[in-house]
Protein backbone atom coordinates (compact mmCIF):
# COMPACT_ATOMS: atom_id res chain seq x y z
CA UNK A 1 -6.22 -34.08 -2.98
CA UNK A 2 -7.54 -32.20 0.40
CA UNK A 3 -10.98 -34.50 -0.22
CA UNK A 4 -9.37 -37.91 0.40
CA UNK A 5 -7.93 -36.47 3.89
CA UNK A 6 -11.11 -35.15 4.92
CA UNK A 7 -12.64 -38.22 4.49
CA UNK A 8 -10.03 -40.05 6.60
CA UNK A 9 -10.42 -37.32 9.09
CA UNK A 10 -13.88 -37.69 9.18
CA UNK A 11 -13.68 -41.37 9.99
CA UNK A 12 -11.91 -40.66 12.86
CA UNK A 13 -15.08 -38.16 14.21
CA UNK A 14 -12.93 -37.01 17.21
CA UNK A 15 -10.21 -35.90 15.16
CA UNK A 16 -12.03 -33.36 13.42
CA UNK A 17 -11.48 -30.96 17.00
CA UNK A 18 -9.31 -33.08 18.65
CA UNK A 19 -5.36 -34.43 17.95
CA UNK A 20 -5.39 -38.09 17.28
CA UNK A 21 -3.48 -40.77 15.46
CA UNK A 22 -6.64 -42.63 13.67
CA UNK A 23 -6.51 -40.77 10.67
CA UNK A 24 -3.13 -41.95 10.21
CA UNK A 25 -4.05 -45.70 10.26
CA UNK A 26 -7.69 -45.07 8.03
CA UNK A 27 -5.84 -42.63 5.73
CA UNK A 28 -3.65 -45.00 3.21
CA UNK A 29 -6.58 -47.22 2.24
CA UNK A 30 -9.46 -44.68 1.71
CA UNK A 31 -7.24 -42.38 -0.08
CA UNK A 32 -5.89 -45.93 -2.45
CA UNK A 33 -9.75 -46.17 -3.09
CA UNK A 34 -10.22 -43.11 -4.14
CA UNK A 35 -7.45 -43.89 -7.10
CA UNK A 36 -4.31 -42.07 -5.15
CA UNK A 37 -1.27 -44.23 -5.92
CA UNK A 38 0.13 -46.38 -2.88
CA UNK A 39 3.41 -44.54 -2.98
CA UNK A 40 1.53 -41.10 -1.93
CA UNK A 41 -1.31 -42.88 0.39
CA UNK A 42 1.47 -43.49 2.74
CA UNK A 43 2.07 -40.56 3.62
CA UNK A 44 -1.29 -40.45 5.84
CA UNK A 45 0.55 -42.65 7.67
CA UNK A 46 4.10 -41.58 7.95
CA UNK A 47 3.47 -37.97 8.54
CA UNK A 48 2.89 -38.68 11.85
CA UNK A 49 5.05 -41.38 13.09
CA UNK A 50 8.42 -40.12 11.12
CA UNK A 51 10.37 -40.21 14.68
CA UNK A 52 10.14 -43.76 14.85
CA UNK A 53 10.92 -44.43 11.00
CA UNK A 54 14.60 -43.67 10.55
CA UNK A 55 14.80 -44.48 7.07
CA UNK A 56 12.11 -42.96 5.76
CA UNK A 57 12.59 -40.89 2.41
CA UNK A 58 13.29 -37.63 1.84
CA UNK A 59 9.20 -36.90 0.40
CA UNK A 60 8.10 -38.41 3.89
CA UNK A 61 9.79 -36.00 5.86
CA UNK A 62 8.92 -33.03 3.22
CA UNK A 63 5.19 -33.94 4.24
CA UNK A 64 6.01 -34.68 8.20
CA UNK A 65 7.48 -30.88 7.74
CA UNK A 66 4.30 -29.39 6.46
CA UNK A 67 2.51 -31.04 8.40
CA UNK A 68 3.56 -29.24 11.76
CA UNK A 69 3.77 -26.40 9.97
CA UNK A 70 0.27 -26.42 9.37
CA UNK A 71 -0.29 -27.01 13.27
CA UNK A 72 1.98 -25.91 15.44
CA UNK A 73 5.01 -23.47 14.22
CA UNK A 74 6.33 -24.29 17.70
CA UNK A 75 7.32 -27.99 17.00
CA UNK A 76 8.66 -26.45 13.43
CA UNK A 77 12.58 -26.67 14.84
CA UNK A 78 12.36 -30.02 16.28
CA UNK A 79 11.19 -31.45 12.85
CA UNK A 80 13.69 -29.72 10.72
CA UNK A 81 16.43 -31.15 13.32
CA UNK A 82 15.17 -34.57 12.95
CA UNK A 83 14.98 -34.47 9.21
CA UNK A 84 18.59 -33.04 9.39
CA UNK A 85 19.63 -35.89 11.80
CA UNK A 86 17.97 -38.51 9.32
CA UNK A 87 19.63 -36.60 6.62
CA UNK A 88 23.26 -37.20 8.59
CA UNK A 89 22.83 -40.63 9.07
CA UNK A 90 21.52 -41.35 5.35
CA UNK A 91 25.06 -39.83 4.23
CA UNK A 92 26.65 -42.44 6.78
CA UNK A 93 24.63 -45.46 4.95
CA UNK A 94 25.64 -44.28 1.89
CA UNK A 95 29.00 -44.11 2.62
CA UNK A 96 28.97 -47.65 4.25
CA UNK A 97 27.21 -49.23 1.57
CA UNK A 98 30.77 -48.47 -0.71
CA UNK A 99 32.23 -50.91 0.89
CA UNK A 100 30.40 -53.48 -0.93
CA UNK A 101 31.18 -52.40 -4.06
């Protein structure tokens, strides 16, 4: 699976050194050609831009979290606070969704 995000790396040429959000945009539809099911091409997409998806599943966020592991330990409490927040509020959704049943 490392392939598919090489390619979309490599489409974005001044990602390969630099930080960018190309990749993220390229990624879902070269890795869907290369047979990855849509459900996990997506996440070239939302590992990056999580902060301004608040209902994003549980399997996005996993992948947002390795993701800055993988490049900056620094940023590593912010993410686990905003998966934490987006974890609160899903138990609030849940819990207001009872009410139509």
């Amino acid at each position: 699976m490392l392939q598919p995000t090489i390619s979309a790396k490599s489409g974005a040429q001044s990602e390969l050194s630099d930080s960018g959000s190309l990749h993220e945009r390229l990624g879902p539809k070269l890795l869907e050609e290369r047979d990855i099911a849509p459900s996990y091409a997506r996440f070239a997409q939302t590992h990056g831009s999580w902060r301004n998806q608040p209902d994003l599943p549980l399997g996005d966020l996993l992948v947002a979290l390795a993701d800055t592991l993988g490049h900056n330990p620094w940023d590593v409490w912010l993410t686990v606070d905003g998966i934490i927040e987006n974890a609160d509020t899903a138990v609030d959704r849940l819990y207001g969704q009872e009410s139509f049943y």
